[in-house]
Every structure is written in C-alpha cells, then in structure tokens.
C-alpha atoms as a PDB file:
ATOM      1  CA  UNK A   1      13.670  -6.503  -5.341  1.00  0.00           C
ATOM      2  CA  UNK A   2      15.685  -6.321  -2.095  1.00  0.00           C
ATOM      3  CA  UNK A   3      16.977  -2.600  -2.563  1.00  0.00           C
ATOM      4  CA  UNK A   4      14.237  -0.845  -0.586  1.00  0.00           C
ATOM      5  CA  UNK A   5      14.965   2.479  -0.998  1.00  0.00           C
ATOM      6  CA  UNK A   6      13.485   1.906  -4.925  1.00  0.00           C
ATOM      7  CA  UNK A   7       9.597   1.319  -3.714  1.00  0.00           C
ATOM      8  CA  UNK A   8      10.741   4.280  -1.191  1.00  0.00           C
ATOM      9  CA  UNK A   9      11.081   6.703  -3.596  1.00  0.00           C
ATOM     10  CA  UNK A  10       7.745   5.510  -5.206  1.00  0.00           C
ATOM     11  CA  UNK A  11       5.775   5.310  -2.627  1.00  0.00           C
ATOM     12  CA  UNK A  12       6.943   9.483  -1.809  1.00  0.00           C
ATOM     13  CA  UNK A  13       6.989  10.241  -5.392  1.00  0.00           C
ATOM     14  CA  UNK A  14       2.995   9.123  -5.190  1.00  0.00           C
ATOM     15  CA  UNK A  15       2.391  10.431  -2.150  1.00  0.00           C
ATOM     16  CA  UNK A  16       3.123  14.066  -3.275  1.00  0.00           C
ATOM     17  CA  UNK A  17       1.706  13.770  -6.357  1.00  0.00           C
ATOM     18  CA  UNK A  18      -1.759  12.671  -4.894  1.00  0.00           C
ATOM     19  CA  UNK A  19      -1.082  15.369  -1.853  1.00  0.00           C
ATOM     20  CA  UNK A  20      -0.565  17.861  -4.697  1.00  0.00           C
ATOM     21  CA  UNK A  21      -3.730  16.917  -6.710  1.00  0.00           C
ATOM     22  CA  UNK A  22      -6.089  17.265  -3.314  1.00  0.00           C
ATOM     23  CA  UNK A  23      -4.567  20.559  -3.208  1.00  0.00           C
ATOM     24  CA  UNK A  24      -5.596  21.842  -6.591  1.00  0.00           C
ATOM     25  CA  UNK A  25      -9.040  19.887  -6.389  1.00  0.00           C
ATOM     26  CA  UNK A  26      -9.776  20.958  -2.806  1.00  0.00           C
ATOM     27  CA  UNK A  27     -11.106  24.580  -3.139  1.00  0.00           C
ATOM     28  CA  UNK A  28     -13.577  22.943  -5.821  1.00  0.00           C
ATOM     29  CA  UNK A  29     -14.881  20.658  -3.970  1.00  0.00           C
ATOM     30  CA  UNK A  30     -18.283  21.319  -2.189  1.00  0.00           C
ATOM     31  CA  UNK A  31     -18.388  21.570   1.817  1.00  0.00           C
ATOM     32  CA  UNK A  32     -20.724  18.259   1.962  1.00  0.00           C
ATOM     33  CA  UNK A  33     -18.968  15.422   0.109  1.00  0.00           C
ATOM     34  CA  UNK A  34     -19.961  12.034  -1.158  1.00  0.00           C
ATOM     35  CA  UNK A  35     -18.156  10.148   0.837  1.00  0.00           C
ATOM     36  CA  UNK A  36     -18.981   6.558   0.121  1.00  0.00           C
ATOM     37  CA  UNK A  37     -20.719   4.755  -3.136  1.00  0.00           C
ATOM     38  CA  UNK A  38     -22.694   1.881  -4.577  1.00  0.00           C
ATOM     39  CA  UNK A  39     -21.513  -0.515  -6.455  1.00  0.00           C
ATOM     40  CA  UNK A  40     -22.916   1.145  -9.815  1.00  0.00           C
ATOM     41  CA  UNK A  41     -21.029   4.649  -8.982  1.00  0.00           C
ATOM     42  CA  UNK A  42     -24.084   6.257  -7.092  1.00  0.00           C
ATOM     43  CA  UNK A  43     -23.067   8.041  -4.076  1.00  0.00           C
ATOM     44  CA  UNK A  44     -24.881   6.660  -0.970  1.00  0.00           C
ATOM     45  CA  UNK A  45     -22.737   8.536   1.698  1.00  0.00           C
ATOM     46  CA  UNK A  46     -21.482  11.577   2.585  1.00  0.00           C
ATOM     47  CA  UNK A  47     -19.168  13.617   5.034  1.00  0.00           C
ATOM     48  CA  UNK A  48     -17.936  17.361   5.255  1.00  0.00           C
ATOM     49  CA  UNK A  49     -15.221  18.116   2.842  1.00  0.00           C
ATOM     50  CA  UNK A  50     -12.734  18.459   5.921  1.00  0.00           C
ATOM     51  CA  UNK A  51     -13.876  15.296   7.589  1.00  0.00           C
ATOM     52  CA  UNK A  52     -13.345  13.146   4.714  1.00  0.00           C
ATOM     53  CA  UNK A  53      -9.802  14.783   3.989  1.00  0.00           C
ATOM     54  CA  UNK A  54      -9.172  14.019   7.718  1.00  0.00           C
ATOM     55  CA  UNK A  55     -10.160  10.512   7.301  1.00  0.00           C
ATOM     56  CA  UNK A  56      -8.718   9.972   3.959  1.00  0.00           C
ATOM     57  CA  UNK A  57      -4.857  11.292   5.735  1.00  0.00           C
ATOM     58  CA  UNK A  58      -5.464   8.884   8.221  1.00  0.00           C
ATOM     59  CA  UNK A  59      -5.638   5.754   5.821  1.00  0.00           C
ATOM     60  CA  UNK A  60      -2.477   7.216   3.745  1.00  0.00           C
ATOM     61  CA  UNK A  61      -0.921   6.651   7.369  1.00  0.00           C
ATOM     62  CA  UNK A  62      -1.614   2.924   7.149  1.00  0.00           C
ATOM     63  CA  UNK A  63       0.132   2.541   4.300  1.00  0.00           C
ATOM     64  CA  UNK A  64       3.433   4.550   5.403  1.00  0.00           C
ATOM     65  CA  UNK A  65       3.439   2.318   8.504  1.00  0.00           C
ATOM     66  CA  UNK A  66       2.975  -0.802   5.926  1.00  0.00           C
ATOM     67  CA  UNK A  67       6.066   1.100   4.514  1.00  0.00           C
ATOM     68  CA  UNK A  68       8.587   2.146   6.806  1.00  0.00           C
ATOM     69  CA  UNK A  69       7.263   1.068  10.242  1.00  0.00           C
ATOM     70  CA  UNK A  70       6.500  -2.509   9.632  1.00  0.00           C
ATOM     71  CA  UNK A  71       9.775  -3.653   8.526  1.00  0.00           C
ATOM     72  CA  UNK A  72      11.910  -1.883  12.051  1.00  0.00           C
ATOM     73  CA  UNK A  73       9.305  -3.770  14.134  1.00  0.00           C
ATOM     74  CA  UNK A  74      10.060  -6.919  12.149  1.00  0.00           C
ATOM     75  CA  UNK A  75      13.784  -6.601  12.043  1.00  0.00           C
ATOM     76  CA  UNK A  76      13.288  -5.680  16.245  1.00  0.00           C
ATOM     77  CA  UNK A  77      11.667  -9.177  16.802  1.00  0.00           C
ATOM     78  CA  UNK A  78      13.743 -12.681  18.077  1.00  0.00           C
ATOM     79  CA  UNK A  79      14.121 -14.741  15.037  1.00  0.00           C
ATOM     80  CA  UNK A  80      11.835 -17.384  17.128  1.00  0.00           C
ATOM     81  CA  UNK A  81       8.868 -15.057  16.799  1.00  0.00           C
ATOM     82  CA  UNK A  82       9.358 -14.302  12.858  1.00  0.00           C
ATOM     83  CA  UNK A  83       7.242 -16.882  10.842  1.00  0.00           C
ATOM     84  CA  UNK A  84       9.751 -17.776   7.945  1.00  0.00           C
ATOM     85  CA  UNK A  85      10.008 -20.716   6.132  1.00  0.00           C
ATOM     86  CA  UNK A  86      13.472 -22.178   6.756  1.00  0.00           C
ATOM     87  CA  UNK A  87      13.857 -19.189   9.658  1.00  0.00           C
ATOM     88  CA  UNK A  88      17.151 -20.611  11.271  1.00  0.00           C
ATOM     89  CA  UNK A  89      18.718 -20.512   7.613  1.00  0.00           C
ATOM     90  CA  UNK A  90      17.699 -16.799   6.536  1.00  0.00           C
ATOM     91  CA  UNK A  91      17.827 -15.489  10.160  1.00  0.00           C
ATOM     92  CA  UNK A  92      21.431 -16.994  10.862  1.00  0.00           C
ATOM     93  CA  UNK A  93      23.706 -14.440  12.034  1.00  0.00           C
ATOM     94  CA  UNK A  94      25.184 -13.905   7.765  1.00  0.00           C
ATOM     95  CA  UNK A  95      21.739 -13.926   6.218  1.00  0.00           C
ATOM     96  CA  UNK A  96      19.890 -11.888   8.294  1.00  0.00           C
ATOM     97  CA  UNK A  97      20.832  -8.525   6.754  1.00  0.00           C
ATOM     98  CA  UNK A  98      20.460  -9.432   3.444  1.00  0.00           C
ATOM     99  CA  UNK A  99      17.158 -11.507   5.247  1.00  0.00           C
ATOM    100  CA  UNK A 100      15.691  -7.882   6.678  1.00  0.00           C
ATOM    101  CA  UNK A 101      16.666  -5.732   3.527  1.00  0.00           C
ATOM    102  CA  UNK A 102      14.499  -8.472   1.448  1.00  0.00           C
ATOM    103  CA  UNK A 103      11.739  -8.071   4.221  1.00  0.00           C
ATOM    104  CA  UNK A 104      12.432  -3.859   4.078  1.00  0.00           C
ATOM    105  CA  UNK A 105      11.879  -3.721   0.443  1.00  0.00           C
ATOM    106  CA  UNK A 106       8.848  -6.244   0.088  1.00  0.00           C
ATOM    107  CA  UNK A 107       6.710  -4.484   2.621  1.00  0.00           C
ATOM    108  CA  UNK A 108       7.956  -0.906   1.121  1.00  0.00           C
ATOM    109  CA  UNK A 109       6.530  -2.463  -2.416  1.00  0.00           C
ATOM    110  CA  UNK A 110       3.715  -3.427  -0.827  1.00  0.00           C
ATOM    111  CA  UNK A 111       3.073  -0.034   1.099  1.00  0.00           C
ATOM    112  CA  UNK A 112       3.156   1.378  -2.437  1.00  0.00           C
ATOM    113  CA  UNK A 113       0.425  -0.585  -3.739  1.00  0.00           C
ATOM    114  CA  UNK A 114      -1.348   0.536  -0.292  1.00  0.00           C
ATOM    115  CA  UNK A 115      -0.883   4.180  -1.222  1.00  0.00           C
ATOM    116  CA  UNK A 116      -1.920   3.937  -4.856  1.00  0.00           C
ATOM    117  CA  UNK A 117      -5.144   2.130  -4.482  1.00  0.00           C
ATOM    118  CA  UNK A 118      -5.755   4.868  -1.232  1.00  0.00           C
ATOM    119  CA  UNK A 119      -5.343   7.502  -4.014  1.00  0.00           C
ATOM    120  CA  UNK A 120      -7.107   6.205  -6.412  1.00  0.00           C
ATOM    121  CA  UNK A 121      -9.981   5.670  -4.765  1.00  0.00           C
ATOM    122  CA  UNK A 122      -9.640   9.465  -3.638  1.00  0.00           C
ATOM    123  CA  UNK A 123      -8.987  10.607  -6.867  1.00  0.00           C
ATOM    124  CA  UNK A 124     -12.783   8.619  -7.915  1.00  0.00           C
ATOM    125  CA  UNK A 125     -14.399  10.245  -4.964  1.00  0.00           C
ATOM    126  CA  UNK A 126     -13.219  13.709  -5.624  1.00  0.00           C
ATOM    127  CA  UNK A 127     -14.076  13.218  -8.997  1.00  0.00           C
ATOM    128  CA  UNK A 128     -17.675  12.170  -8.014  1.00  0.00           C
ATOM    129  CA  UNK A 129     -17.894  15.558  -6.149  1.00  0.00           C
ATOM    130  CA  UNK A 130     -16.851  18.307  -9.132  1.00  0.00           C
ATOM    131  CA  UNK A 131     -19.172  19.260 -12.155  1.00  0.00           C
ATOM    132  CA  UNK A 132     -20.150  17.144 -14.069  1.00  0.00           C
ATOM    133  CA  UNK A 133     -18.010  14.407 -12.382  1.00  0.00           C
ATOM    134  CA  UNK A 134     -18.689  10.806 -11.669  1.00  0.00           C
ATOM    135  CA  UNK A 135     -17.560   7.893 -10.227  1.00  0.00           C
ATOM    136  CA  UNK A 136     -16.208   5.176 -12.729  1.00  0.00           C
ATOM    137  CA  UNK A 137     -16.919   1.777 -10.150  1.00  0.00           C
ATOM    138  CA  UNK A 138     -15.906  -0.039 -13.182  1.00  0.00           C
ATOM    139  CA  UNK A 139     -12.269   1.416 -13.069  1.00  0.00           C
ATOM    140  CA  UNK A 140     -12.172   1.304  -9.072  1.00  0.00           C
ATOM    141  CA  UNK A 141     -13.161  -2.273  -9.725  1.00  0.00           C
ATOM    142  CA  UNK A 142     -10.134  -3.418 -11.865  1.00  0.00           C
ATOM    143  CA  UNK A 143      -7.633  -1.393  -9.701  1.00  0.00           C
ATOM    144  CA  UNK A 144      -9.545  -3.325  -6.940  1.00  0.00           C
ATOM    145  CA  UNK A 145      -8.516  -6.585  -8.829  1.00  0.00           C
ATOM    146  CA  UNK A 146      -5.429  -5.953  -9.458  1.00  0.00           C
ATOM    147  CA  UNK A 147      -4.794  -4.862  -6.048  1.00  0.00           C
ATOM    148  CA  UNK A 148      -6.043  -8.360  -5.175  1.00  0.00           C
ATOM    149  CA  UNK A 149      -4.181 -10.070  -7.786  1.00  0.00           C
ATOM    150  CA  UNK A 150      -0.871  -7.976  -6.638  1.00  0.00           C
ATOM    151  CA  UNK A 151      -0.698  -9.371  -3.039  1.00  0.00           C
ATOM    152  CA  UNK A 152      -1.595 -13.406  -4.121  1.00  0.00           C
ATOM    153  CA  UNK A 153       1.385 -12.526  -6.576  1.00  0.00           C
ATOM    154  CA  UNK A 154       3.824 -11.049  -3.875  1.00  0.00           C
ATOM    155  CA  UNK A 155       2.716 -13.855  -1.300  1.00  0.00           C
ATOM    156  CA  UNK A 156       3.806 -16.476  -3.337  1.00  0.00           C
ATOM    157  CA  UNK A 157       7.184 -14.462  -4.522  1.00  0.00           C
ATOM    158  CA  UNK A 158       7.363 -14.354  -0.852  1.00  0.00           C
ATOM    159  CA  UNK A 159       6.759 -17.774   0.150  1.00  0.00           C
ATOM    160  CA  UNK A 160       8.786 -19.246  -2.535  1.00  0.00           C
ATOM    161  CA  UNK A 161      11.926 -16.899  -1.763  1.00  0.00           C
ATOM    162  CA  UNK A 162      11.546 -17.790   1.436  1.00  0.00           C
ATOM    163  CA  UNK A 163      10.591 -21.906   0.626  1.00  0.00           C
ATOM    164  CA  UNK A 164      14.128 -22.157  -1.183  1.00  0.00           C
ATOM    165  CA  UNK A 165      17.332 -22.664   0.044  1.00  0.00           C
ATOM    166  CA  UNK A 166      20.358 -22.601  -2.097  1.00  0.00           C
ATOM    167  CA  UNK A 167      21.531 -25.726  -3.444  1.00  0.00           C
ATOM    168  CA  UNK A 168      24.918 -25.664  -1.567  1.00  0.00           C
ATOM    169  CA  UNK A 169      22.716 -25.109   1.046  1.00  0.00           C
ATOM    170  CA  UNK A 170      20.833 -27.953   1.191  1.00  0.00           C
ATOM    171  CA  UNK A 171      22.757 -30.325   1.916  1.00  0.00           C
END
C-alpha cells in the first residue's frame, strides 16, 4: 500500500473515464436538471445543466486535493504538529520517507474512493435526467455504505500501522 503512484493512476484512470462519460451524456441532457433527490429516487431539486456540471467539477477538485495536495502539505508540516501514534519513531530522520510515502499513498487511495463515489453519484443524476432514466437510491445507498465502511476500514489500517512498532523496535 505505500507505492502511491498505484491509487494515482486510478484515481486518473477514473477521472477520465467519468470526464469522458459527461461528455457523451452531456448534449442529452436537458438545460434544467434534477439536481438533488429524495431518498426514494424522486428528484426534489434542480439546477441548469451548466450549473450543476460547474458544481459537480468543483467537488471532483476536493477529491484531487484529498489526492495529491493533502499529502505535500502533510509532508511540509514539523513532525510536532503531525498527530501520529508513536510520531518521534516514524518521523525520525530514517523513517520519515518511507513515513510520508505511506501517508502519500493512503490519502491517494482515499482520494480515489472520493472520486468514485463523486462519479457515481453523477452518473445516478445524469441518469435521472435522460429518457426513460431514473435514479436507483437503492444502489447510491450501498455505494454510500461502502464508502462508509471503506474509511472505518482504512482508519483502523491506519491507526494500527501507525499503533505498531517493530519488535526490534520496542525495546
């Protein structure tokens, strides 16, 4: 898990593949856009087409600062302002590379996650919009979950990694 450039190419293989897909569904799509939706898949908001693309670019961004902006502001901070379990062992001078890259790649997994449940939810929404189209809640639901699920599961990786110290180590 701590090569980053793996979730890297991931997170841009996604991203163009859900850039390319608003591309082909855009010209489709009608200039007044549900926008927003109950719980049961009924649309109960709306926005112009372009507003909704502009506001739907703008949350991508969050998740390609999750992804590569995150982790230089991180590895730019004094080791006494990171929060790490067992900091002065993983930020010593020979750990703190290997420390960062960890840090690099988890929050580049993470980003992915970001981008794919961003998409998703797009991809439901610009569904909702064509003929004869809807919006399956119950699908957005379990990517919900498992969105949900996904970050208790990479906090404790996280905090565990980080709880450990190698047995020579801990002496």
């Amino acid at each position: 898990m701590s090569d980053p450039r793996i979730p890297r190419i991931v997170y841009l293989l996604l991203l163009v593949l859900g850039l390319l897909q608003w591309l082909h569904v855009y010209p489709e799509l009608p200039a007044r856009m549900a926008s927003h939706f109950a719980a049961d898949g009924t649309p109960n908001g709306w926005a112009p087409k372009e507003m909704f693309f502009v506001l739907m670019s703008f949350a991508l961004l969050s998740s390609a600062f999750l992804t590569f902006i995150v982790p230089i502001i991180i590895a730019s901070k004094s080791p006494a302002r990171i929060n790490l379990p067992n900091r002065s062992y993983w930020l010593s001078p020979e750990r703190s590379a290997e420390t960062f890259q960890f840090l690099n790649a988890y929050m580049s997994w993470f980003g992915c996650a970001v981008l794919f449940v961003l998409l998703y939810g797009t991809s439901q929404a610009m569904n909702a919009n064509l003929p004869d189209g809807h919006f399956d809640s119950a699908a957005m639901l379990r990517v919900m979950i498992g969105f949900v699920f996904l970050v208790l599961a990479l906090t404790i990786y996280l905090i565990r990694h980080f709880s450990r110290l190698p047995q020579s180590s801990a002496h």
